[in-house]
C-alpha atoms as a PDB file:
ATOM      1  CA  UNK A   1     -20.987 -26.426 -37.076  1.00  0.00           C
ATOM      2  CA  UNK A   2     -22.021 -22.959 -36.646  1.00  0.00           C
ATOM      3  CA  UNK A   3     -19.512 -20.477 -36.276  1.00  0.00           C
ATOM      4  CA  UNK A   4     -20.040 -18.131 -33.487  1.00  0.00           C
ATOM      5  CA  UNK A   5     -18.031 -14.222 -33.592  1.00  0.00           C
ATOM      6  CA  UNK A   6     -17.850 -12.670 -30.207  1.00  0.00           C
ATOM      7  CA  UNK A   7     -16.758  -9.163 -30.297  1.00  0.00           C
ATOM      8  CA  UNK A   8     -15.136  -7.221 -27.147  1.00  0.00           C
ATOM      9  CA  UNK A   9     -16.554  -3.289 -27.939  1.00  0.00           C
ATOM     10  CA  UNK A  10     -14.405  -0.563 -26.223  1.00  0.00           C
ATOM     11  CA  UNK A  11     -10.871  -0.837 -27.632  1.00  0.00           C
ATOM     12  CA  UNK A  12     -11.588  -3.823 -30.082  1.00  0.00           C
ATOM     13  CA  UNK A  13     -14.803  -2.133 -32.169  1.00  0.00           C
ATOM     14  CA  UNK A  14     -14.572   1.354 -31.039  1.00  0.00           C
ATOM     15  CA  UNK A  15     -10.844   3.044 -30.643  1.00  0.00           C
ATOM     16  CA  UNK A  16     -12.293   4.931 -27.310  1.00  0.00           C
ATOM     17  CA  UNK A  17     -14.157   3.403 -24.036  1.00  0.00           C
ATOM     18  CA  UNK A  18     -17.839   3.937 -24.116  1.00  0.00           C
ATOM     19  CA  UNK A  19     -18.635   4.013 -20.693  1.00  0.00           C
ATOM     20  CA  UNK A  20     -15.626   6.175 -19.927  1.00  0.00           C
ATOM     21  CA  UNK A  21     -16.662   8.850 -23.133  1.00  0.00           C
ATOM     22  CA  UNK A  22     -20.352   8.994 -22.059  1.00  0.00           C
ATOM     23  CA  UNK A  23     -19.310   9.852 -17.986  1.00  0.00           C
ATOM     24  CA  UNK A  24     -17.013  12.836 -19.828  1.00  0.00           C
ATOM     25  CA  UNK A  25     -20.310  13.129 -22.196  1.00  0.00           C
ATOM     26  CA  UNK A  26     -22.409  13.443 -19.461  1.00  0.00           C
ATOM     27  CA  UNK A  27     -20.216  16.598 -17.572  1.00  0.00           C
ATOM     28  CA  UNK A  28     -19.884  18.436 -20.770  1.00  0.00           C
ATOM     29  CA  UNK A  29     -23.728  18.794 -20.501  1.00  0.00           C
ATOM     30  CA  UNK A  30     -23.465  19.828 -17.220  1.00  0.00           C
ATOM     31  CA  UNK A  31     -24.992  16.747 -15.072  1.00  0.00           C
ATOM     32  CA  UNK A  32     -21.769  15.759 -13.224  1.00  0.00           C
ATOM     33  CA  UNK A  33     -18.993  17.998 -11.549  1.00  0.00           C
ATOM     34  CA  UNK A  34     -16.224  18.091 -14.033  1.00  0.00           C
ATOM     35  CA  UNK A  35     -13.641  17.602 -11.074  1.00  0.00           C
ATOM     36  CA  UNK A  36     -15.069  15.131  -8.905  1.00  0.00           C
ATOM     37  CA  UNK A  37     -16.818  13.146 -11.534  1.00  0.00           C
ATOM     38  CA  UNK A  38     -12.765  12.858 -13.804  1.00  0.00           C
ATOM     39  CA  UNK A  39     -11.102  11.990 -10.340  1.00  0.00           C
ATOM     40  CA  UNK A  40     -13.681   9.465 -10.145  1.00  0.00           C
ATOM     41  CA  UNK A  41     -13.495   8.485 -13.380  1.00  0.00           C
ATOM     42  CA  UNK A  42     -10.057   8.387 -13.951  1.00  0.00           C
ATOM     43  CA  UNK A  43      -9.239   6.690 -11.013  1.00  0.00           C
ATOM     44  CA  UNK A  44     -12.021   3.264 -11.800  1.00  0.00           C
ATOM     45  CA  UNK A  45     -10.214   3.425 -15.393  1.00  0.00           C
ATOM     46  CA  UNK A  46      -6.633   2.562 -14.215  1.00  0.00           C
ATOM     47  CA  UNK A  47      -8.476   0.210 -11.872  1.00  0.00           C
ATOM     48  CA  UNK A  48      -9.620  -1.435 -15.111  1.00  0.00           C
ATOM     49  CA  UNK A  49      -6.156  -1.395 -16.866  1.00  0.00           C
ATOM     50  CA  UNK A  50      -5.222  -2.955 -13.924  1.00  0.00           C
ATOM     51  CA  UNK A  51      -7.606  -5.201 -13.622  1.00  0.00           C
ATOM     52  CA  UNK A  52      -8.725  -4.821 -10.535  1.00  0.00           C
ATOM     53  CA  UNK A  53     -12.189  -2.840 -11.124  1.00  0.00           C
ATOM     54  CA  UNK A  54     -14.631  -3.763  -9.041  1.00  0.00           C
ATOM     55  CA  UNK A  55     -17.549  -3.621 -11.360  1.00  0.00           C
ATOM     56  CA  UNK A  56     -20.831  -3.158  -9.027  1.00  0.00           C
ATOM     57  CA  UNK A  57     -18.792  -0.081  -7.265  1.00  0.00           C
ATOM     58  CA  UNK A  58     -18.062   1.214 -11.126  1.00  0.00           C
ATOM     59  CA  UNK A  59     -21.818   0.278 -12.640  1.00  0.00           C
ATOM     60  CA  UNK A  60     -23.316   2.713  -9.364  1.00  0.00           C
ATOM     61  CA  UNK A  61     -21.008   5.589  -9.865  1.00  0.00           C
ATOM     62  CA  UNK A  62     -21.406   5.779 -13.340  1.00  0.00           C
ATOM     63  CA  UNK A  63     -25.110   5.122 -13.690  1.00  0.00           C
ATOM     64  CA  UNK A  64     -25.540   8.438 -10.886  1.00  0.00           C
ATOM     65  CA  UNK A  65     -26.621  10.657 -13.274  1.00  0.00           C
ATOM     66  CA  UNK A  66     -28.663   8.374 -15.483  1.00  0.00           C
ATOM     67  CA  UNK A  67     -30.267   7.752 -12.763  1.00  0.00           C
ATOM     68  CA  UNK A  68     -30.643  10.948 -11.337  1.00  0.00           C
ATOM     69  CA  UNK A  69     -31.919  12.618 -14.239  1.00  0.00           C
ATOM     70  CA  UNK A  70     -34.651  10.236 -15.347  1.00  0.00           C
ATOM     71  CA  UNK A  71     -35.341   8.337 -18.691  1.00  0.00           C
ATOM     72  CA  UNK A  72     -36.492  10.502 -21.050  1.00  0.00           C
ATOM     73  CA  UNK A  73     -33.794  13.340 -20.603  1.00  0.00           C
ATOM     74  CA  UNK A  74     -31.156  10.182 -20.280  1.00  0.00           C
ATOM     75  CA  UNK A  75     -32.265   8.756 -23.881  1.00  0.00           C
ATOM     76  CA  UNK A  76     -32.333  11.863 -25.628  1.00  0.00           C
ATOM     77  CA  UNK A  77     -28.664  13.061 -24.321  1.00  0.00           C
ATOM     78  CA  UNK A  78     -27.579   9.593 -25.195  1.00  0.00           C
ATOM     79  CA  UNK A  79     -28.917  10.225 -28.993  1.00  0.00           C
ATOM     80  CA  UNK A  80     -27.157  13.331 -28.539  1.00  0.00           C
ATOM     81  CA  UNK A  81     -23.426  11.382 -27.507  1.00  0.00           C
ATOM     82  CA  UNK A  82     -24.200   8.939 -29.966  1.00  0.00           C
ATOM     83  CA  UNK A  83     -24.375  11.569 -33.062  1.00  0.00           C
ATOM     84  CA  UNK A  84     -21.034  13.753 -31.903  1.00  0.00           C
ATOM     85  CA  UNK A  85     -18.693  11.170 -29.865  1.00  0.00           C
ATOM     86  CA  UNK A  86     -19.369   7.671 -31.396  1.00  0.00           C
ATOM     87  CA  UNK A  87     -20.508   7.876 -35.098  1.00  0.00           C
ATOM     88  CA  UNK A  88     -17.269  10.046 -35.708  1.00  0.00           C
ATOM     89  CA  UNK A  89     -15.519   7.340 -33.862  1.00  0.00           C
ATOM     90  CA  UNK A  90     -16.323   4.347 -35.790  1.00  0.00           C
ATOM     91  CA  UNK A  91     -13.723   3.295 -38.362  1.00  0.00           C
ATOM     92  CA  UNK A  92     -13.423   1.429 -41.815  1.00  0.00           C
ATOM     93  CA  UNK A  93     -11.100  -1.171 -40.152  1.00  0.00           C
ATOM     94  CA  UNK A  94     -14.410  -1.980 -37.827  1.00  0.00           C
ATOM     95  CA  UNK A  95     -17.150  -1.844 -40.223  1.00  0.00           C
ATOM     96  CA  UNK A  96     -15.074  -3.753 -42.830  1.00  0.00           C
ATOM     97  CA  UNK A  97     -13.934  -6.470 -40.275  1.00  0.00           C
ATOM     98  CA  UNK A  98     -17.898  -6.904 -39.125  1.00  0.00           C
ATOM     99  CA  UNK A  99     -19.334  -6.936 -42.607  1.00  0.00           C
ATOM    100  CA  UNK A 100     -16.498 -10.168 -43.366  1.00  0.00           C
ATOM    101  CA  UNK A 101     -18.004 -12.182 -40.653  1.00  0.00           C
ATOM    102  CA  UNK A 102     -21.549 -11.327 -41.693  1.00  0.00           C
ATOM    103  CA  UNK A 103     -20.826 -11.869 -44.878  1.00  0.00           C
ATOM    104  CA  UNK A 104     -19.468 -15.641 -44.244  1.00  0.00           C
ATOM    105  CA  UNK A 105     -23.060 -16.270 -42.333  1.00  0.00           C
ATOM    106  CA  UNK A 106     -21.387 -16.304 -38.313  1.00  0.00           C
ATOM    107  CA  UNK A 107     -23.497 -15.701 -35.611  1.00  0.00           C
ATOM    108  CA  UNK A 108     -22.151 -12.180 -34.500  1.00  0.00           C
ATOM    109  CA  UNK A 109     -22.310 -11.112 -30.547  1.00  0.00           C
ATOM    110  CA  UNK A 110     -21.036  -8.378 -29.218  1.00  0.00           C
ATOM    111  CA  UNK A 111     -19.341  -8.929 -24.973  1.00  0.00           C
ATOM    112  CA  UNK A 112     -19.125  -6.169 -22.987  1.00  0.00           C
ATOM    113  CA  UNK A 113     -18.156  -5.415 -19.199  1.00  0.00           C
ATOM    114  CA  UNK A 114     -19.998  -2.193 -20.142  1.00  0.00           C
ATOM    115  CA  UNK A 115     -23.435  -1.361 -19.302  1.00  0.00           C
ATOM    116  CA  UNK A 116     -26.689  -1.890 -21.654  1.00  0.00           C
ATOM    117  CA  UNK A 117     -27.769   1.980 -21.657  1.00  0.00           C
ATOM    118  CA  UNK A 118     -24.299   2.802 -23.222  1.00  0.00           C
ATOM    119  CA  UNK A 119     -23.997   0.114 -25.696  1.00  0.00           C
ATOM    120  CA  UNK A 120     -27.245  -0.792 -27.010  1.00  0.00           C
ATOM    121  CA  UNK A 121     -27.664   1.808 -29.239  1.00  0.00           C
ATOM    122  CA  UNK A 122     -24.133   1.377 -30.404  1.00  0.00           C
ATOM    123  CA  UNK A 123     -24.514  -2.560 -31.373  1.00  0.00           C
ATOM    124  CA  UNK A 124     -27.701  -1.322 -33.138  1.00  0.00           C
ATOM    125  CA  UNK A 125     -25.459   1.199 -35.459  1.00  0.00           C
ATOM    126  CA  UNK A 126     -23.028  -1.433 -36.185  1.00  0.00           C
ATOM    127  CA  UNK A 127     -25.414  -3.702 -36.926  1.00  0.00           C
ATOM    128  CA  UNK A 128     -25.149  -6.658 -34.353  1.00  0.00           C
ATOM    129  CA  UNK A 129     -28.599  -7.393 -32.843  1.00  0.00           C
ATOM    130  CA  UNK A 130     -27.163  -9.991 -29.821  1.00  0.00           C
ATOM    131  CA  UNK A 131     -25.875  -8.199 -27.188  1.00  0.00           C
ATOM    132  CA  UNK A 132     -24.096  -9.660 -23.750  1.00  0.00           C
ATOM    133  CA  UNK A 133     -23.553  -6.353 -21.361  1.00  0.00           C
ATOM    134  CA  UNK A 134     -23.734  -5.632 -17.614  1.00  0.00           C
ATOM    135  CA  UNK A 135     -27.761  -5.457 -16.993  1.00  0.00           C
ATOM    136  CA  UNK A 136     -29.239  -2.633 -15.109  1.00  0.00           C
ATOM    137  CA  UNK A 137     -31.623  -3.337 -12.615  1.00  0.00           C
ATOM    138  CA  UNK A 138     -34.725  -1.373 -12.568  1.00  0.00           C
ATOM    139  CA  UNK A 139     -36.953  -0.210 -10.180  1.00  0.00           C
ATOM    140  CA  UNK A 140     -40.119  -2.537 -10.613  1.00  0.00           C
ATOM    141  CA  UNK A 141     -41.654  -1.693  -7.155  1.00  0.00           C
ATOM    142  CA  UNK A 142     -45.395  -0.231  -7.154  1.00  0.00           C
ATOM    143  CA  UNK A 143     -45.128   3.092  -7.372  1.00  0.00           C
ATOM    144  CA  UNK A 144     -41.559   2.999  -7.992  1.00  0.00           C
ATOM    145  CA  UNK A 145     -39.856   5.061 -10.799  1.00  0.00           C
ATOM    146  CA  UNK A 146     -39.415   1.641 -13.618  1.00  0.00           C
ATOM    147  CA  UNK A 147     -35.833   3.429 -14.502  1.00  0.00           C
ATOM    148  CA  UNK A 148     -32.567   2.228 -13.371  1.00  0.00           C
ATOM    149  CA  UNK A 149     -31.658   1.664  -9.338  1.00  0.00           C
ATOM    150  CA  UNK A 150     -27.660   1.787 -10.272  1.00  0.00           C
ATOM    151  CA  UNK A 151     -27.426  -1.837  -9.594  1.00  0.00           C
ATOM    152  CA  UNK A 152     -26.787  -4.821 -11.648  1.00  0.00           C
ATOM    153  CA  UNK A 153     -29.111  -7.145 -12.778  1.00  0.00           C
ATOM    154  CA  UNK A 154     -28.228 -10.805 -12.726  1.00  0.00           C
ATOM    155  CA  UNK A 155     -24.146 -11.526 -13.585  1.00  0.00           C
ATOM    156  CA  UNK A 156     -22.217  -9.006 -15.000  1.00  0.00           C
ATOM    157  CA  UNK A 157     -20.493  -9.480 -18.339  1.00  0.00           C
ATOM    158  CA  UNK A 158     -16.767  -8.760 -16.938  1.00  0.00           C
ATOM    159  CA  UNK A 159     -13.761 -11.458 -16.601  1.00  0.00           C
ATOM    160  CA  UNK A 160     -15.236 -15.008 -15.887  1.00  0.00           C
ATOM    161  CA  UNK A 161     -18.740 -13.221 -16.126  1.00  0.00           C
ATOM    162  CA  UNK A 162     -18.245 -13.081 -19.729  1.00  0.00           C
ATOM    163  CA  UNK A 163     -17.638 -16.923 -19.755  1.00  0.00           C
ATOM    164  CA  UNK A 164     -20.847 -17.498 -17.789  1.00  0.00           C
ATOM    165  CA  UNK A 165     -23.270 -14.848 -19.841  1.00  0.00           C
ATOM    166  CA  UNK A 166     -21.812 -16.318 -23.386  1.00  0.00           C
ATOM    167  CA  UNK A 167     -22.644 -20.145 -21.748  1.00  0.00           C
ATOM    168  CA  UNK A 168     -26.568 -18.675 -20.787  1.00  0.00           C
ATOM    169  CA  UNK A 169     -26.989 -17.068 -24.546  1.00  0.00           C
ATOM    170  CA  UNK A 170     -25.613 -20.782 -26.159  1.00  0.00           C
ATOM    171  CA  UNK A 171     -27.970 -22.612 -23.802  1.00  0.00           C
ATOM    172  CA  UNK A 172     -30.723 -20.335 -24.283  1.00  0.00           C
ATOM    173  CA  UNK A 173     -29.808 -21.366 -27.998  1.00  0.00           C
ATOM    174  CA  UNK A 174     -30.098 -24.914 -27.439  1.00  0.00           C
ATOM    175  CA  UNK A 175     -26.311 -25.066 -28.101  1.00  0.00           C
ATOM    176  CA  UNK A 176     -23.031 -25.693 -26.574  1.00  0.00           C
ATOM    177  CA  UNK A 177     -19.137 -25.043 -26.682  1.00  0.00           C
ATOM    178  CA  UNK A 178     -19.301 -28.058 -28.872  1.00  0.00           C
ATOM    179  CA  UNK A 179     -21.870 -27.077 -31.527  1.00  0.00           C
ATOM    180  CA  UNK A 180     -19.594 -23.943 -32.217  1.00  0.00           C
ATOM    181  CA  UNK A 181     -16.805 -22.923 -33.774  1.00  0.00           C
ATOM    182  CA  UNK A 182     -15.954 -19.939 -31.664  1.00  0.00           C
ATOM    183  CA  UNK A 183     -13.680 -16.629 -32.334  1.00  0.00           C
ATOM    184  CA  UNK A 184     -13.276 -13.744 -29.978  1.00  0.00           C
ATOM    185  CA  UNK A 185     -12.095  -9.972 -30.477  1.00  0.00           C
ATOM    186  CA  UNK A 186     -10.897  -8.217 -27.257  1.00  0.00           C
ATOM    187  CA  UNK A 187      -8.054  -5.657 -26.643  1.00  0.00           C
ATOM    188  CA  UNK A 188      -8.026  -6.634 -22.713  1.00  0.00           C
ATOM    189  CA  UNK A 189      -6.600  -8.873 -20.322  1.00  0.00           C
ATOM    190  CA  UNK A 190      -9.295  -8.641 -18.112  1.00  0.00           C
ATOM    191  CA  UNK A 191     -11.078 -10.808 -20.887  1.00  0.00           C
ATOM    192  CA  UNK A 192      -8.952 -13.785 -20.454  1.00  0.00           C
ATOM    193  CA  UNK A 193     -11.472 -16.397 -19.069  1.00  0.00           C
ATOM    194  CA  UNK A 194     -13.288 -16.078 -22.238  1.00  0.00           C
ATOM    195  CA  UNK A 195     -10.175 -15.786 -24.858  1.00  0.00           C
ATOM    196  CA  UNK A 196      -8.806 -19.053 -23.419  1.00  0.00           C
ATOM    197  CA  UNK A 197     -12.109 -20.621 -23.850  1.00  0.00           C
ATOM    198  CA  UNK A 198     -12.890 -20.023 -27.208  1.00  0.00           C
ATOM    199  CA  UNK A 199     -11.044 -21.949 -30.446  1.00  0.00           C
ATOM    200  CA  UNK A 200     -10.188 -18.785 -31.887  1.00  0.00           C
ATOM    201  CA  UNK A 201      -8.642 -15.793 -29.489  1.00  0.00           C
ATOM    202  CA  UNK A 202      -7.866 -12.679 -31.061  1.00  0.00           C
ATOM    203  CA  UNK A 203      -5.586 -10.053 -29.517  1.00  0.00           C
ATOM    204  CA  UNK A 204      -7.052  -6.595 -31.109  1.00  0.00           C
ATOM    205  CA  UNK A 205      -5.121  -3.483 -30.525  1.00  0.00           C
ATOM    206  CA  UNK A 206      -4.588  -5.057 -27.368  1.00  0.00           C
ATOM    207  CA  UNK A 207      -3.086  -3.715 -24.025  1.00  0.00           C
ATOM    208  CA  UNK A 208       0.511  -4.581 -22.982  1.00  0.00           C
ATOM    209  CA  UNK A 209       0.048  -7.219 -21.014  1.00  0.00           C
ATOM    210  CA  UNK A 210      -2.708  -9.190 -23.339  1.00  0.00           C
ATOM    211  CA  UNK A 211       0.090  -8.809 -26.334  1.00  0.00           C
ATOM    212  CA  UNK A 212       2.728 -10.620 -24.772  1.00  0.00           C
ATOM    213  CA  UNK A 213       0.451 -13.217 -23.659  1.00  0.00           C
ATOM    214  CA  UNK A 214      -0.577 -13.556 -27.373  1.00  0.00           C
ATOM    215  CA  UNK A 215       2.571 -13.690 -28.345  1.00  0.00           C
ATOM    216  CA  UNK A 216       3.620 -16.426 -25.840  1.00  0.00           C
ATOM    217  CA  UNK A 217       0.753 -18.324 -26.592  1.00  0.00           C
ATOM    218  CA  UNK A 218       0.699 -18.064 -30.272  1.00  0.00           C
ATOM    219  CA  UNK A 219      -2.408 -16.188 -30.730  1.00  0.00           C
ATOM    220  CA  UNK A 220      -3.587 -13.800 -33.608  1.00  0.00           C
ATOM    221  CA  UNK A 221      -2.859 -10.085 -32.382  1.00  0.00           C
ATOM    222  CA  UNK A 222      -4.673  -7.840 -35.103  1.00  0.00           C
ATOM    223  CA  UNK A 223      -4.392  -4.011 -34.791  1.00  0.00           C
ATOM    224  CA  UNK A 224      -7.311  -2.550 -36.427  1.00  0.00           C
ATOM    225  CA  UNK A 225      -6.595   1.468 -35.605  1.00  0.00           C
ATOM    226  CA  UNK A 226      -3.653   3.399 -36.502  1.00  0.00           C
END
């Protein structure tokens, strides 16, 4: 039976939110208003802790400026956030905890409710090729732009989403629920469709609510940053 490692990113891999560090990223360059975008931003985060983020509203407000400013000036700032906000980030505790599930041969697979322009490059640094994030639609029209519309392509990877996109990757896979042994990382309660679906859920450094429902249930709760 194979064994299958899903990983949660923002909170579980990384001790900061991507998608929340690149919109601050992004006004510390100058491409958003630094108070309208931090309202904005600030207010769809406690929406999240609360889980109740709607995530198309969230994926077009914070894909403005990617959008706005085009794909070649997007890449290159996002090589730019990725050398002074996320390397710095990454811990020991992270790297060591990926390199044990490599090392016993599981399939690793990293779930996020963030989008793919944030996190791809970050699953490439820590060294997980398969990726499940929210999809960006792009404008394939003729004579369109081919860069991002702000919409979401397909089912987004947040709550039961994450259920559904991990189901299309095993099928795609010619596998099942059944042909796995399955573990999954998250710090979030808005990840509980998928934590009570897989043999293995693992509470990491997670929020207030997700510990005491570990603790009720009897799940692992690992805190991997100080």
């Amino acid at each position: 039976m194979k064994n299958l490692t899903l990983f949660d990113l923002d909170h579980t891999l990384l001790p900061l939110d991507s998608d929340y560090a690149w919109g601050e990223f992004t006004t510390q360059i100058g491409w958003t208003d630094p108070v309208e975008f931090k309202q904005r931003n600030d207010d769809f985060f406690a929406q999240y802790k609360k889980g109740e983020l709607k995530i198309a509203n969230y994926v077009r407000f914070a894909t403005q400026a990617i959008k706005a400013q085009g794909a070649a000036k997007s890449q290159a700032a996002h090589a730019q956030f990725m050398a002074t906000v996320i390397q710095p980030a990454i811990q020991k505790t992270t790297t060591d905890l990926i390199a044990k599930h490599r090392a016993a041969g599981d399939q690793l697979i990293i779930v996020t409710a963030t989008n793919e322009f944030v996190t791809r490059p970050i699953a490439t640094l820590l060294g997980i090729d398969e990726l499940i994030a929210v999809q960006l639609e792009t404008d394939s029209t003729a004579g369109g732009t081919g860069w991002i519309t702000g919409e979401i392509k397909g089912i987004a990877s947040a709550h039961e989403g994450k259920v559904t996109r991990v189901e299309a990757w095993l099928a795609a896979h010619n596998l099942s629920w059944n042909h796995v042994h399955s573990t999954f990382y998250t710090d979030s309660i808005n990840d509980i469709a998928l934590l009570e679906k897989v043999n293995k859920p693992i509470a990491t450094n997670p929020d207030p609510r997700l510990r005491a429902v570990a603790q009720e249930r009897g799940w692992q709760v690992l805190d991997l940053f100080a």
